[in-house]
C-alpha atoms as a PDB file:
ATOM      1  CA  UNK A   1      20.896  38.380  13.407  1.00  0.00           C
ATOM      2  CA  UNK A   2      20.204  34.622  14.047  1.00  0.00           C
ATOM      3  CA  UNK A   3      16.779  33.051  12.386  1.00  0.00           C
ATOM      4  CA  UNK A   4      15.391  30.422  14.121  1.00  0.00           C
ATOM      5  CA  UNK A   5      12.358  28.425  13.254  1.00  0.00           C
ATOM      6  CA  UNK A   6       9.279  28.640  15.556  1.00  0.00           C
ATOM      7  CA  UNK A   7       8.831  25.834  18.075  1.00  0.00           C
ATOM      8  CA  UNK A   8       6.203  24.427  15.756  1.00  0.00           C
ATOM      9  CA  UNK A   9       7.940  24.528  12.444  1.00  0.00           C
ATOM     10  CA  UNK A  10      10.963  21.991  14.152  1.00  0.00           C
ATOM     11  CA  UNK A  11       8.662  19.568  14.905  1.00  0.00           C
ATOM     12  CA  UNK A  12       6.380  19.374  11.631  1.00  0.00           C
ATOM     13  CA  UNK A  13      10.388  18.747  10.181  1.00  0.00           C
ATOM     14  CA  UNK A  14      10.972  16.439  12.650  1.00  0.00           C
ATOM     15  CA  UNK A  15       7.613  14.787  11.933  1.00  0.00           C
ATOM     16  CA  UNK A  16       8.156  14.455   8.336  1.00  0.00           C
ATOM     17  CA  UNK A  17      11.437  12.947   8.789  1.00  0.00           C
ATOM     18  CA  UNK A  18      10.277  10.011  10.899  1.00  0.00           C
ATOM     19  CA  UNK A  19       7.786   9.327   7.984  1.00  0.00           C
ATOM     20  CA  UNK A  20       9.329   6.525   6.278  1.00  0.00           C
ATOM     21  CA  UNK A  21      10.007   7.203   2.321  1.00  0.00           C
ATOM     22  CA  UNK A  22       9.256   3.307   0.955  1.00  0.00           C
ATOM     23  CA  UNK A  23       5.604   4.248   2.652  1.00  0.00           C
ATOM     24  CA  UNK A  24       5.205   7.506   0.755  1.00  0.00           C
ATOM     25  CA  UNK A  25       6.849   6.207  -2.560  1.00  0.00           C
ATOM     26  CA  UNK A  26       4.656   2.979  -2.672  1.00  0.00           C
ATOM     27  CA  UNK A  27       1.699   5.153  -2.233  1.00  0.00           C
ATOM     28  CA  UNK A  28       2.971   6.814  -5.271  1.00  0.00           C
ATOM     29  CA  UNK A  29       3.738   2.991  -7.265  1.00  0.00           C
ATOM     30  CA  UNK A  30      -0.194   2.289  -6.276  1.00  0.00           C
ATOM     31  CA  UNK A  31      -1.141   5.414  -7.795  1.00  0.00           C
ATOM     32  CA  UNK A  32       0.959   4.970 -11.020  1.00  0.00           C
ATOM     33  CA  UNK A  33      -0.004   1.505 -11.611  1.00  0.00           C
ATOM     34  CA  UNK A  34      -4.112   2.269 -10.904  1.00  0.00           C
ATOM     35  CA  UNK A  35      -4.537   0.255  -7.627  1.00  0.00           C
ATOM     36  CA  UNK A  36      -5.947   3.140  -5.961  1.00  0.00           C
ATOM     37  CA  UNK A  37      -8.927   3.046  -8.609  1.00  0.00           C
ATOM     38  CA  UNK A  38     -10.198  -0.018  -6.924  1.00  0.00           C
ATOM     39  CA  UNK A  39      -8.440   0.474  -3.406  1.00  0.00           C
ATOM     40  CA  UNK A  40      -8.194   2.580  -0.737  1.00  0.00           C
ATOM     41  CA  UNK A  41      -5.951   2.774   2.510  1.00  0.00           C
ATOM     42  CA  UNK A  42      -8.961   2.998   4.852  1.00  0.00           C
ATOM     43  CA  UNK A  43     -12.002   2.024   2.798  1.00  0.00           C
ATOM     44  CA  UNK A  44     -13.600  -0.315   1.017  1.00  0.00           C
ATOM     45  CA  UNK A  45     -13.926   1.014  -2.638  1.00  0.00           C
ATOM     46  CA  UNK A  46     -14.376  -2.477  -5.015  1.00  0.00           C
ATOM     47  CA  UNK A  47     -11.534  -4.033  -3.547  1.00  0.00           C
ATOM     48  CA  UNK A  48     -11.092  -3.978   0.152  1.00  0.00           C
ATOM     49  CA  UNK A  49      -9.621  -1.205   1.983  1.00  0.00           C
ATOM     50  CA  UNK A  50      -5.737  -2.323   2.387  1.00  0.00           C
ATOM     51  CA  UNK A  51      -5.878  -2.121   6.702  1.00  0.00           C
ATOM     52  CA  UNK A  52      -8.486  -5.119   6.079  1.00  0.00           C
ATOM     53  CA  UNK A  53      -6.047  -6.550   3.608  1.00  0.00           C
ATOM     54  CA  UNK A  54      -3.413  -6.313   6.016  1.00  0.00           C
ATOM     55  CA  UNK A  55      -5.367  -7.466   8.975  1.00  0.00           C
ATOM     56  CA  UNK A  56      -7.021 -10.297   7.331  1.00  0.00           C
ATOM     57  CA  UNK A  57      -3.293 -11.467   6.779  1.00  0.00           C
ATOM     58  CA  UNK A  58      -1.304 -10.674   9.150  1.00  0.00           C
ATOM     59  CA  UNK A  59       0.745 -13.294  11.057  1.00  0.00           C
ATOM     60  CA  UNK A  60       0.422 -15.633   8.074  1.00  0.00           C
ATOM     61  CA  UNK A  61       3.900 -16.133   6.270  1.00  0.00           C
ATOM     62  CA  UNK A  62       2.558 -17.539   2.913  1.00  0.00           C
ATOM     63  CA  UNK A  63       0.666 -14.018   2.662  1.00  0.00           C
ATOM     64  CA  UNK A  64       3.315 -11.994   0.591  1.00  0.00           C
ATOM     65  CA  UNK A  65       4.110 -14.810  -1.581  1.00  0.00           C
ATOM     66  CA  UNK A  66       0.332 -15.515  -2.427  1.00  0.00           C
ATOM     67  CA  UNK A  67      -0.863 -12.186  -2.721  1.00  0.00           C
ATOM     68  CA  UNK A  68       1.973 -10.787  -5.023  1.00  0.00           C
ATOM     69  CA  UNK A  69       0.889 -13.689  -7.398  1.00  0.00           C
ATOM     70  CA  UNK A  70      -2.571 -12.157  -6.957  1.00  0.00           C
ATOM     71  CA  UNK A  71      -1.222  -8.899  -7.654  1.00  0.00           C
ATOM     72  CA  UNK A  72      -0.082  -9.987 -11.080  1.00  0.00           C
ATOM     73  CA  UNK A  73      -2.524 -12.781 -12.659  1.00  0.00           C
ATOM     74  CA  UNK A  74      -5.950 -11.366 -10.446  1.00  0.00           C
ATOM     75  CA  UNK A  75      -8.129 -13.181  -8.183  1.00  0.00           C
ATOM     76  CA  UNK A  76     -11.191 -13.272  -6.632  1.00  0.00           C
ATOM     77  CA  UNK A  77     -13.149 -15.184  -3.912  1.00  0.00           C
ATOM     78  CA  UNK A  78     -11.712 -13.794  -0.986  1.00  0.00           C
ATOM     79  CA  UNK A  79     -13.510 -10.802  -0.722  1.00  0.00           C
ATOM     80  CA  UNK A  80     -16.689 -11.114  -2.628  1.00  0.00           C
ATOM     81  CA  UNK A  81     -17.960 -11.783  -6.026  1.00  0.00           C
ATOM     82  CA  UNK A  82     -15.389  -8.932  -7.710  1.00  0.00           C
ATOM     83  CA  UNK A  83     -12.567 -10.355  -9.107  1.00  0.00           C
ATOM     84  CA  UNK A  84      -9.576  -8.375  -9.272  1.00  0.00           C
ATOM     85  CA  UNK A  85      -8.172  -7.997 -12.817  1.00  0.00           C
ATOM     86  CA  UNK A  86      -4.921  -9.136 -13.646  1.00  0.00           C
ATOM     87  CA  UNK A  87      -2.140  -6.828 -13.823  1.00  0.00           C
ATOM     88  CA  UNK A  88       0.872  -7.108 -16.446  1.00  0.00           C
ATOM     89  CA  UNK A  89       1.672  -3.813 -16.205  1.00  0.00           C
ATOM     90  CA  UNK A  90       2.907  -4.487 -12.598  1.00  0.00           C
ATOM     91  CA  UNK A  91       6.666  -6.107 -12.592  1.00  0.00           C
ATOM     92  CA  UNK A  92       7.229  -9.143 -10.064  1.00  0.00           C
ATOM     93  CA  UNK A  93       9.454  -6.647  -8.253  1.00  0.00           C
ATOM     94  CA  UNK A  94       6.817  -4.188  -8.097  1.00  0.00           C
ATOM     95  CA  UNK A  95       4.157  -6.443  -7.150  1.00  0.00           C
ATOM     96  CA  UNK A  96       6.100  -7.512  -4.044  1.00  0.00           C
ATOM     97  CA  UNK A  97       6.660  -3.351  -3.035  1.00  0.00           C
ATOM     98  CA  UNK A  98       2.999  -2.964  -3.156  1.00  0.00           C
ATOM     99  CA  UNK A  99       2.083  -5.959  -1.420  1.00  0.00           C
ATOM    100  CA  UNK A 100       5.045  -5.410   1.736  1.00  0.00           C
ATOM    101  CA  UNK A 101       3.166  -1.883   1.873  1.00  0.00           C
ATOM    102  CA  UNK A 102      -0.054  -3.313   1.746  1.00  0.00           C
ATOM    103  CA  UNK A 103       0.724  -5.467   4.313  1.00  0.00           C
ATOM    104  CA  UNK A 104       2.382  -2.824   6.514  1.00  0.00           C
ATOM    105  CA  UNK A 105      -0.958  -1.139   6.991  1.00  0.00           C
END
């Protein structure tokens, strides 16, 4: 006897395999380094939401370099009064994952 999936089981697999894996597992290096205590995806929490991040950036080539710095020694200014705390528990090589992902938003 053959088992087939149902119509709609083959396409949530599909789905799921067009998500890209760098998006998931930076989702999962925010987490573990405690971005998402201050950020969210969509909304503003005390940082800004990362889809303003990314819009507020995007087309601007310096953005990467100068928010990954960001990332690491904190910063403030850009988005009101807040600063962002410094973060030496994030690698250089780290910071730059988050921020690509941040910026792919």
């Amino acid at each position: 006897m053959k088992h087939c999936l149902p119509l709609h089981h083959m396409l949530l697999v599909c789905a799921c395999a067009l998500l890209p894996l760098p998006v998931l597992a930076d989702l999962a290096l925010a987490t573990a380094k405690n971005c998402m205590a201050c950020h969210n995806i969509d909304k503003k929490v005390v940082g800004p939401a990362y889809k303003d991040v990314a819009a507020k950036y995007r087309g601007d080539k310096n953005a990467s370099a100068r928010l990954t710095a960001k990332v690491m020694e904190g910063g403030g200014g850009v988005w009101g009064v807040v600063k962002m705390p410094s973060n030496p528990q994030v690698s250089e090589a780290e910071a730059k994952k988050l921020v690509a992902w941040v910026l792919s938003q």
